[in-house]
PDB file of N, CA and C in Angstrom:
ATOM      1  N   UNK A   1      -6.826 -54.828 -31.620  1.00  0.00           N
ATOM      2  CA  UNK A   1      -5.808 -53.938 -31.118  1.00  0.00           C
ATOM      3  C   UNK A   1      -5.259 -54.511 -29.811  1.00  0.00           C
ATOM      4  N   UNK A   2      -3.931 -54.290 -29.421  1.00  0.00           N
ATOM      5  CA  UNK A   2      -3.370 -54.964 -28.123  1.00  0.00           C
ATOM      6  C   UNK A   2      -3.502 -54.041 -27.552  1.00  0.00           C
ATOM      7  N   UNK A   3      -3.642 -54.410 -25.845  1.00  0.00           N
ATOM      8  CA  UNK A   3      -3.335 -53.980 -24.258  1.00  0.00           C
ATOM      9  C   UNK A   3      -2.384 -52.656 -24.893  1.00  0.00           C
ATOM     10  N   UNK A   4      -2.353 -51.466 -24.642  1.00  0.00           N
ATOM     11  CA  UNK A   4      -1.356 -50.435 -24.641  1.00  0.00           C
ATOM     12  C   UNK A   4      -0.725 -50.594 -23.053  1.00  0.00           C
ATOM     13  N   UNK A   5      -1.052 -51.179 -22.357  1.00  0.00           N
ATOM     14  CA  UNK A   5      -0.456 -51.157 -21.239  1.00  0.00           C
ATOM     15  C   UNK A   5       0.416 -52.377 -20.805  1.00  0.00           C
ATOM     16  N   UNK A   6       0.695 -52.899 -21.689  1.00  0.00           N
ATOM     17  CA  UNK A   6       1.775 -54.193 -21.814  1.00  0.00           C
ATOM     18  C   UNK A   6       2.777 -53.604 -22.586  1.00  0.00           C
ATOM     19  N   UNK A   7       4.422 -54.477 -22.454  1.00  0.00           N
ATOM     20  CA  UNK A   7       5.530 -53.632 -23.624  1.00  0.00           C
ATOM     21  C   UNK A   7       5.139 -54.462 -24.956  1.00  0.00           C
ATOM     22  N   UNK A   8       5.293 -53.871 -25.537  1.00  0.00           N
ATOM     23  CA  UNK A   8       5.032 -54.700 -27.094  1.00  0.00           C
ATOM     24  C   UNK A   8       5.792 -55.778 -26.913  1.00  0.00           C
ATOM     25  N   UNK A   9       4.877 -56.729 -28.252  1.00  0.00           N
ATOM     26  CA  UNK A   9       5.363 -57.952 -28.618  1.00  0.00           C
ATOM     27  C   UNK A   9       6.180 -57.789 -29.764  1.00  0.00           C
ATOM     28  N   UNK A  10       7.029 -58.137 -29.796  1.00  0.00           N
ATOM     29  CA  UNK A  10       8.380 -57.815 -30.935  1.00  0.00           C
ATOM     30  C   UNK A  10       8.512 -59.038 -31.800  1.00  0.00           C
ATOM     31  N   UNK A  11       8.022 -60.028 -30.909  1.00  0.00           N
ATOM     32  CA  UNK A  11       7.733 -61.586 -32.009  1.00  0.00           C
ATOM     33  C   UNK A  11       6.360 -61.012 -32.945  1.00  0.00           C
ATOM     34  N   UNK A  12       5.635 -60.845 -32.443  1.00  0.00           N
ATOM     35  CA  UNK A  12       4.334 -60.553 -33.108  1.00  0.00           C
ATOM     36  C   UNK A  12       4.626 -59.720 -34.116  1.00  0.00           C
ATOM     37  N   UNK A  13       5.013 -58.528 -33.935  1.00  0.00           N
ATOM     38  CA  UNK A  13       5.253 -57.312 -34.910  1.00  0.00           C
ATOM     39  C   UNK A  13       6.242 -58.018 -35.715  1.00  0.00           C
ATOM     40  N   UNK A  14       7.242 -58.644 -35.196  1.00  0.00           N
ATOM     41  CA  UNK A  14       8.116 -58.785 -36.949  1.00  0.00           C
ATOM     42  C   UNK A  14       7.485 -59.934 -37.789  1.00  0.00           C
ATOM     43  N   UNK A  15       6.620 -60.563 -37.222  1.00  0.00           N
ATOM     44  CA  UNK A  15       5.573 -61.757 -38.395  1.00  0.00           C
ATOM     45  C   UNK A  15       4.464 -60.787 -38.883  1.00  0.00           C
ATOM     46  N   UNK A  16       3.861 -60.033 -38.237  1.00  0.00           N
ATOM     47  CA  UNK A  16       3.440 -58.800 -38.947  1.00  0.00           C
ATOM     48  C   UNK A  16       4.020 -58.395 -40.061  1.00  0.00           C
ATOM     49  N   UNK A  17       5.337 -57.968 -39.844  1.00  0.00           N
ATOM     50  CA  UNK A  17       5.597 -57.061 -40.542  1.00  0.00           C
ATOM     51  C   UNK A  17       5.910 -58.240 -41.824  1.00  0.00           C
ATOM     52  N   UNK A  18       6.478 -59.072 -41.504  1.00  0.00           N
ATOM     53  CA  UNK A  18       7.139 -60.120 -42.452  1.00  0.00           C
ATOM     54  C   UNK A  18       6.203 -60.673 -43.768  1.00  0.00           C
ATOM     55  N   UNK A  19       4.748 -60.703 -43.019  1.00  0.00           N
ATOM     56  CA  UNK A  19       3.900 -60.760 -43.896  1.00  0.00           C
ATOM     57  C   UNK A  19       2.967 -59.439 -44.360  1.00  0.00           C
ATOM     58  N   UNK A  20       3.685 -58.436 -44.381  1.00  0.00           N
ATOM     59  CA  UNK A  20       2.672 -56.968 -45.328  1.00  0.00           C
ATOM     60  C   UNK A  20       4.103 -57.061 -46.206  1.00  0.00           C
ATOM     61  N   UNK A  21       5.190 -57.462 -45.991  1.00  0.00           N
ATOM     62  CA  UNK A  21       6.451 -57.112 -47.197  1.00  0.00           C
ATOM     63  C   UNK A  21       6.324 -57.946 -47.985  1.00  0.00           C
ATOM     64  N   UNK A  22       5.670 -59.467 -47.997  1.00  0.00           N
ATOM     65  CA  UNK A  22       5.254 -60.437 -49.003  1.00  0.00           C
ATOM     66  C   UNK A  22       3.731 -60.261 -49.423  1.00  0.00           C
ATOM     67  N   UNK A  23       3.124 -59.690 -49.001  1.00  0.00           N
ATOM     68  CA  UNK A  23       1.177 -59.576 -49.472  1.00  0.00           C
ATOM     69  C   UNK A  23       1.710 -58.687 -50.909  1.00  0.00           C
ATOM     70  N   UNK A  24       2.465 -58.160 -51.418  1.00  0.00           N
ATOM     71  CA  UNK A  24       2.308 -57.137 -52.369  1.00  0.00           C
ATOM     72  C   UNK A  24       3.880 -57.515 -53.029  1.00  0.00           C
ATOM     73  N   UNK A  25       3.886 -58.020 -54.176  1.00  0.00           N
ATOM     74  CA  UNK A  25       5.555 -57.740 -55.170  1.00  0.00           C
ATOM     75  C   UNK A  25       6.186 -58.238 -53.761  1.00  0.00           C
ATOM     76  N   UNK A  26       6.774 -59.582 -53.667  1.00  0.00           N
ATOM     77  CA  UNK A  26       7.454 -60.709 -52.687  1.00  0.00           C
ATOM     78  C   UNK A  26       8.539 -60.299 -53.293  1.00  0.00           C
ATOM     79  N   UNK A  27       8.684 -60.430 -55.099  1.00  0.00           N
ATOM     80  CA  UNK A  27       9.771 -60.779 -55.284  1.00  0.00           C
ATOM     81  C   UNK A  27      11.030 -59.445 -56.229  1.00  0.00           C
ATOM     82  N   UNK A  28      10.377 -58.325 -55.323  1.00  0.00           N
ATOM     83  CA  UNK A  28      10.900 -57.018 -55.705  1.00  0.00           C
ATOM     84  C   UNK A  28      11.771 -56.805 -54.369  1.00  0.00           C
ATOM     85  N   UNK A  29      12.919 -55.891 -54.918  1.00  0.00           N
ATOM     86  CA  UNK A  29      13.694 -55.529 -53.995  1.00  0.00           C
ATOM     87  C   UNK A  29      13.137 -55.169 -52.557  1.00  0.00           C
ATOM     88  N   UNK A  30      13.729 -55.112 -51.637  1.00  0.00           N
ATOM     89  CA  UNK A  30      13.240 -54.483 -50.402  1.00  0.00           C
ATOM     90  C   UNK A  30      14.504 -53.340 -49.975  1.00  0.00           C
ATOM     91  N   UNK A  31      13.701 -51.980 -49.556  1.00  0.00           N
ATOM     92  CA  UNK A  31      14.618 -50.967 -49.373  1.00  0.00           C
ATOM     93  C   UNK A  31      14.292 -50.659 -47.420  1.00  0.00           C
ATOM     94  N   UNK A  32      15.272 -50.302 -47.002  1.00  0.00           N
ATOM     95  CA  UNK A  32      15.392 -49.336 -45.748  1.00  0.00           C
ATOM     96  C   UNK A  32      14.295 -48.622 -45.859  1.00  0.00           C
ATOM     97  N   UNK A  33      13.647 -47.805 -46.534  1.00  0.00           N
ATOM     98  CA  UNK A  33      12.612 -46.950 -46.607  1.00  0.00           C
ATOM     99  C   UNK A  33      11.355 -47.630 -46.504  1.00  0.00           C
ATOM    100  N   UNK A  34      11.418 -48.780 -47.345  1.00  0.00           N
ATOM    101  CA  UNK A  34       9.975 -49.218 -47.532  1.00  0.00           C
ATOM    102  C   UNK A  34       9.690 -49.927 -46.248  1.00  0.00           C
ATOM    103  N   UNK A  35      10.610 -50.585 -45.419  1.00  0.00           N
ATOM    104  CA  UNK A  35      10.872 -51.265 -44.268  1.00  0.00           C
ATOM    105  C   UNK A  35      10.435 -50.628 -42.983  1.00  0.00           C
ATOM    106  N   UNK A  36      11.233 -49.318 -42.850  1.00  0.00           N
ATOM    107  CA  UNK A  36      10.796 -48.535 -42.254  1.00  0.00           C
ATOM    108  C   UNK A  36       9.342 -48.000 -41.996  1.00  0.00           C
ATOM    109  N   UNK A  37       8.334 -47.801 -42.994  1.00  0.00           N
ATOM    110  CA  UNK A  37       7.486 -47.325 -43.438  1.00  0.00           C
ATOM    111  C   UNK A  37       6.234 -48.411 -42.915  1.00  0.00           C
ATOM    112  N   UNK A  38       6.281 -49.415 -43.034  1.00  0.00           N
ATOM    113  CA  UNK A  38       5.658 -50.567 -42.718  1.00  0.00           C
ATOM    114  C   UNK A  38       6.080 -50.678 -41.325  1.00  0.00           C
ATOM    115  N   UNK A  39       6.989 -50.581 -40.840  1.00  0.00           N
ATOM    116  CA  UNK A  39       7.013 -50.750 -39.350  1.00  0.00           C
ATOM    117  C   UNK A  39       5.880 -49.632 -38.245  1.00  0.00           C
ATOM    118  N   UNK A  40       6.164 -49.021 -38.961  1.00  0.00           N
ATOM    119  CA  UNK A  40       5.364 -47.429 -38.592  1.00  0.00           C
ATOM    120  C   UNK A  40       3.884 -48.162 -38.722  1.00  0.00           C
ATOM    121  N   UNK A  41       3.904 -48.625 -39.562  1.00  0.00           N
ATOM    122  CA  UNK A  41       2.078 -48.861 -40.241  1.00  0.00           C
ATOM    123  C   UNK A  41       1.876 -50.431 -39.320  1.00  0.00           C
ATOM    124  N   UNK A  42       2.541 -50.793 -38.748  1.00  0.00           N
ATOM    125  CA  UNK A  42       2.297 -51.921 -38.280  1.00  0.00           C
ATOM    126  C   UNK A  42       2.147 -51.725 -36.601  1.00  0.00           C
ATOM    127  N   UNK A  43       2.985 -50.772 -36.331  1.00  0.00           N
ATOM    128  CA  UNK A  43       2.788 -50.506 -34.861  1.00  0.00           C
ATOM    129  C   UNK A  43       1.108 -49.803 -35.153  1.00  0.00           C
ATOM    130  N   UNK A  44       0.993 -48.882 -35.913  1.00  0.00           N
ATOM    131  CA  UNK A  44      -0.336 -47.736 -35.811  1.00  0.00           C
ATOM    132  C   UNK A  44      -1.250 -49.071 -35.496  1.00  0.00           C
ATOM    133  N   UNK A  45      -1.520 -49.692 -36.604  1.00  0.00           N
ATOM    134  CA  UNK A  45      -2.454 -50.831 -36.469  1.00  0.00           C
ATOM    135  C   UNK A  45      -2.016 -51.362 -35.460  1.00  0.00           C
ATOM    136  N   UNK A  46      -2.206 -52.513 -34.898  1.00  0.00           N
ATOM    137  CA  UNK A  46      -1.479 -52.900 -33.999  1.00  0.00           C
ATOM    138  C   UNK A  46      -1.724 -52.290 -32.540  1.00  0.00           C
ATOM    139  N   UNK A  47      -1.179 -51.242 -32.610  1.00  0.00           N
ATOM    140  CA  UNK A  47      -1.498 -50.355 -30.685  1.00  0.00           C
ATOM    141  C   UNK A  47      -2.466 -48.993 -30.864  1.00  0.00           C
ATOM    142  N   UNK A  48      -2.723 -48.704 -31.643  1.00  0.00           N
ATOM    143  CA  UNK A  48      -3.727 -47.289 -32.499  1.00  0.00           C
ATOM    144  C   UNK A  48      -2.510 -46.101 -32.323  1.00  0.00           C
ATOM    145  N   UNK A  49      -2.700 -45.114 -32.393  1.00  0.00           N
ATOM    146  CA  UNK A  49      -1.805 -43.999 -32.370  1.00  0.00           C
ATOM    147  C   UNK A  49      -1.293 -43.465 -30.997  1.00  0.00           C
ATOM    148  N   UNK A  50      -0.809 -43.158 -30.816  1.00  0.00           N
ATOM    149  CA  UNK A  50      -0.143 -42.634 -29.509  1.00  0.00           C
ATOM    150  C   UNK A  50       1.331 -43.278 -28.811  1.00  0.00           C
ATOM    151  N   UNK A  51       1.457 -43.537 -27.579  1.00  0.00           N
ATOM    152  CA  UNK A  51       3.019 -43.852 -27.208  1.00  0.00           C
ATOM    153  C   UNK A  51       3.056 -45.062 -27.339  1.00  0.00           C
ATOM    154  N   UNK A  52       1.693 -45.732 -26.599  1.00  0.00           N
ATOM    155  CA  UNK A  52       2.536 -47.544 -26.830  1.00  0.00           C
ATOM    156  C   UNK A  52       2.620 -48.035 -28.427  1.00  0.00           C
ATOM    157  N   UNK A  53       2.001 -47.317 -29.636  1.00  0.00           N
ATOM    158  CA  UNK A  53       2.674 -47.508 -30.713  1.00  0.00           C
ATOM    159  C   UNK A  53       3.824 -46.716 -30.993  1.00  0.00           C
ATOM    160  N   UNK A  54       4.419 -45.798 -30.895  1.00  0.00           N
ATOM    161  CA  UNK A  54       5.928 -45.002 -30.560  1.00  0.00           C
ATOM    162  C   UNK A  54       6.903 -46.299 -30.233  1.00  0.00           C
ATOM    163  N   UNK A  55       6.358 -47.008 -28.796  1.00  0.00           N
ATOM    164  CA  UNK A  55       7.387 -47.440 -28.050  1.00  0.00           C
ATOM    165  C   UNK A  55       7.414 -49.147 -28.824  1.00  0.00           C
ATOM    166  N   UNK A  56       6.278 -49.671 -29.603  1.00  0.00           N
ATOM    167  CA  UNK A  56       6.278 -50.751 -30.597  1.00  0.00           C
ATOM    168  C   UNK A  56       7.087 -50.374 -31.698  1.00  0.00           C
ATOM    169  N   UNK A  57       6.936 -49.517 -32.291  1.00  0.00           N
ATOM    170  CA  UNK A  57       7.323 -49.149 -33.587  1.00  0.00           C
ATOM    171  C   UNK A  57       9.209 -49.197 -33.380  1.00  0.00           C
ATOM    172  N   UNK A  58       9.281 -48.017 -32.373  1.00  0.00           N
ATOM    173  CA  UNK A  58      11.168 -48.458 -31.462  1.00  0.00           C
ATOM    174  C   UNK A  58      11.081 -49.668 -31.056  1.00  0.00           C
ATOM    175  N   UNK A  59      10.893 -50.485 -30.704  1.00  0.00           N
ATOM    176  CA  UNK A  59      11.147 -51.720 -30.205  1.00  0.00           C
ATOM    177  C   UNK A  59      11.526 -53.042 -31.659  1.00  0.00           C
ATOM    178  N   UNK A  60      10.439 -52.480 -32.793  1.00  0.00           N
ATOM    179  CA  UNK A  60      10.087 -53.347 -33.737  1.00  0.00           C
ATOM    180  C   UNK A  60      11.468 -52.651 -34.661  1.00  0.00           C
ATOM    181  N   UNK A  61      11.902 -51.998 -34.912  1.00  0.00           N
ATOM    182  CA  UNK A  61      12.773 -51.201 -35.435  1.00  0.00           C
ATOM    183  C   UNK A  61      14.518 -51.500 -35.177  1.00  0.00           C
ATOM    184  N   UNK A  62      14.706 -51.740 -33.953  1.00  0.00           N
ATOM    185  CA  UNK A  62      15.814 -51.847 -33.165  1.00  0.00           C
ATOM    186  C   UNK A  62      15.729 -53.610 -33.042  1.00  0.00           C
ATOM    187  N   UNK A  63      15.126 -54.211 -33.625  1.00  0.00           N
ATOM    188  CA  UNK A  63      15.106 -55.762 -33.852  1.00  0.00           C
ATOM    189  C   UNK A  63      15.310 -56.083 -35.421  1.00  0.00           C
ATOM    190  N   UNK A  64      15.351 -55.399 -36.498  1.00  0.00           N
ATOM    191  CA  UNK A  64      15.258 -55.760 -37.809  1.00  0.00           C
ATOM    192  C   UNK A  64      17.174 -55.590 -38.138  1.00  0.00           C
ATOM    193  N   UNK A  65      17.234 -57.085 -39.179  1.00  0.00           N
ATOM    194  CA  UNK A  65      18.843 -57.532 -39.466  1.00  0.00           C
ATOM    195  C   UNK A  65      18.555 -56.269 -40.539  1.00  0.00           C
ATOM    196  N   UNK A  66      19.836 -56.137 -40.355  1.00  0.00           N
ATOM    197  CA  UNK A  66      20.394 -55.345 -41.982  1.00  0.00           C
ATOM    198  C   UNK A  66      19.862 -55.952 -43.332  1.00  0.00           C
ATOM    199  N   UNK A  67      19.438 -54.750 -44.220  1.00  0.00           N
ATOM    200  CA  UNK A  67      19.150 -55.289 -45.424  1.00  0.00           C
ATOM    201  C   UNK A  67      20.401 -55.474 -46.120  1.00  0.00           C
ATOM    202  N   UNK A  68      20.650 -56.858 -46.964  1.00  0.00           N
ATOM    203  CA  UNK A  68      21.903 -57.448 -47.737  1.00  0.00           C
ATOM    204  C   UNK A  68      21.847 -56.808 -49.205  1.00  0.00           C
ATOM    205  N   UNK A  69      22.817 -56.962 -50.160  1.00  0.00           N
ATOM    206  CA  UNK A  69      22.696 -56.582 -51.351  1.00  0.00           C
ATOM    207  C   UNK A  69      21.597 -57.797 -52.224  1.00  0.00           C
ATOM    208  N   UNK A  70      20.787 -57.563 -52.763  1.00  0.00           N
ATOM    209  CA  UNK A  70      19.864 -58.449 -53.573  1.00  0.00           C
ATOM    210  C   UNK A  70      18.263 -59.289 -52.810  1.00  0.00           C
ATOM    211  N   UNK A  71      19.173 -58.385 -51.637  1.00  0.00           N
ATOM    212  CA  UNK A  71      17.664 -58.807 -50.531  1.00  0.00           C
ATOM    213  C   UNK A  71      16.106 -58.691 -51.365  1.00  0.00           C
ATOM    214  N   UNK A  72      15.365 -59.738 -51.546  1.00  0.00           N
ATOM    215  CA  UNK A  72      14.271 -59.271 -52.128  1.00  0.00           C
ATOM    216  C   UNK A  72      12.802 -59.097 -50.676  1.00  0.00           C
ATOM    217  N   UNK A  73      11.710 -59.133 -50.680  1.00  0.00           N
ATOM    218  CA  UNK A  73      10.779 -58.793 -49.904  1.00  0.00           C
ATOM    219  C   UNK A  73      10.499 -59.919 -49.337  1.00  0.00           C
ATOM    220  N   UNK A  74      10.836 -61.101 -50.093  1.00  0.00           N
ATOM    221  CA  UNK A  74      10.654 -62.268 -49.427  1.00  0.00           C
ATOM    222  C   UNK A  74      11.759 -62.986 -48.425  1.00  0.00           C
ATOM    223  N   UNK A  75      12.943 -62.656 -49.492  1.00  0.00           N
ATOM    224  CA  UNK A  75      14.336 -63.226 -48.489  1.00  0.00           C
ATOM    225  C   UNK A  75      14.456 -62.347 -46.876  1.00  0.00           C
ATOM    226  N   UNK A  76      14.205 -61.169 -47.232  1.00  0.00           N
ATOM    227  CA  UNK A  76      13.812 -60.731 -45.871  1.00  0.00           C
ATOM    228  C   UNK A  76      12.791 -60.503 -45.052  1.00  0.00           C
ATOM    229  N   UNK A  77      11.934 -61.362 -45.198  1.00  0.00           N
ATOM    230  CA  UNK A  77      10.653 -61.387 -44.617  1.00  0.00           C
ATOM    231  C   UNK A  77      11.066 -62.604 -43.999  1.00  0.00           C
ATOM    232  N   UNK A  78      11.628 -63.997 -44.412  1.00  0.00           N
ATOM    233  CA  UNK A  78      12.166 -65.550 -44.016  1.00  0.00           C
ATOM    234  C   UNK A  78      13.036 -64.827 -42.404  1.00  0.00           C
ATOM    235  N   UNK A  79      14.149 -63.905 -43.186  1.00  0.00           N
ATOM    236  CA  UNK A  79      14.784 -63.464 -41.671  1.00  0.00           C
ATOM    237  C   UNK A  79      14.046 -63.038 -40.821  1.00  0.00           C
ATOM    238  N   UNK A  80      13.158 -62.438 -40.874  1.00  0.00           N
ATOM    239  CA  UNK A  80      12.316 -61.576 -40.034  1.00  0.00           C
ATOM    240  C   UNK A  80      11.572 -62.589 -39.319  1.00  0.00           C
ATOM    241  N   UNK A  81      11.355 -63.753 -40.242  1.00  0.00           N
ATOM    242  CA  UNK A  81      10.156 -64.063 -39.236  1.00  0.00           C
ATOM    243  C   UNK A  81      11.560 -65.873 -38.381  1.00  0.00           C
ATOM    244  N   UNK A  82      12.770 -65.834 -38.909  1.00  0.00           N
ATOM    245  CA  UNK A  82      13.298 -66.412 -38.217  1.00  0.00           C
ATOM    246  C   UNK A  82      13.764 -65.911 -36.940  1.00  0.00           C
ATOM    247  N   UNK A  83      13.734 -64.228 -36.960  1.00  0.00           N
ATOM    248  CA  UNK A  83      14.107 -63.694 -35.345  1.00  0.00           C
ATOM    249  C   UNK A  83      12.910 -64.294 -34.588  1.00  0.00           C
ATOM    250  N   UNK A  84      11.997 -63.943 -35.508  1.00  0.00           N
ATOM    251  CA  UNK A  84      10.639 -63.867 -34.644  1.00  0.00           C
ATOM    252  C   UNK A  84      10.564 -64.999 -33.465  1.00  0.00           C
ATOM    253  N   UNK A  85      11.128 -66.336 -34.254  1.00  0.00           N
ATOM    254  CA  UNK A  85      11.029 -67.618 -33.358  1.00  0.00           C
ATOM    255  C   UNK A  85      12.142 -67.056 -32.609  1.00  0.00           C
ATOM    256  N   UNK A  86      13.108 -66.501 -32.323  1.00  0.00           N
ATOM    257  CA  UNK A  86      14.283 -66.731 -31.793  1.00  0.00           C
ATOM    258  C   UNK A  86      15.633 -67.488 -31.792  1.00  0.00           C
ATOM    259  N   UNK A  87      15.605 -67.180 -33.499  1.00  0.00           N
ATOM    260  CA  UNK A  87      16.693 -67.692 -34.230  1.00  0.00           C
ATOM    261  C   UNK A  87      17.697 -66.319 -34.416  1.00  0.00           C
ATOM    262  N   UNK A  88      18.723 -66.524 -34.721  1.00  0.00           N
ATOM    263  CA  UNK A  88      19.826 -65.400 -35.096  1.00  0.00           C
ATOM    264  C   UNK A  88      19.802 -65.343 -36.899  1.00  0.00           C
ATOM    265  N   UNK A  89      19.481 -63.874 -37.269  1.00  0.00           N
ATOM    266  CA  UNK A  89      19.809 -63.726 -38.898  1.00  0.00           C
ATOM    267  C   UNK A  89      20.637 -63.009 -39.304  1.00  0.00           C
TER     268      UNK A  89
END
């Protein structure tokens, strides 16, 4: 579990997240919902329950590109983890 008393890592959380959307069906659509849902589950883990996962989960949230038409779990997991380095997607 990380420091709750540091601001989240937003590189960290979107390679997190990038890899729970490929551990399960890579090559199934990816929805806003399911995206969402995993962000949530990635901050909990991650900072345990309370604000500095709130303020991960907003942070990790307000960093994710738009999902495209045909986006699968993998094509957007590649973007995700190209912000991560500090690339533009």
């Amino acid at each position: 579990m990380q420091r709750t008393d540091q601001p989240p890592n937003v590189h960290t959380l979107l390679t997190t997240l990038a890899d729970r959307l490929v551990a399960k069906h890579a090559t199934k659509a990816v929805t806003e919902r399911l995206v969402l849902a995993q962000c949530l589950v990635v901050a909990d883990t991650t900072y345990g329950h309370g604000a500095a996962a709130e303020a991960a989960e907003t942070a990790l949230v307000a960093t994710l590109p738009p999902i495209l038409p045909g986006d699968t779990r993998d094509t957007y997991a590649t973007r995700l983890r190209l912000i991560a380095t500090g690339a533009v997607a």
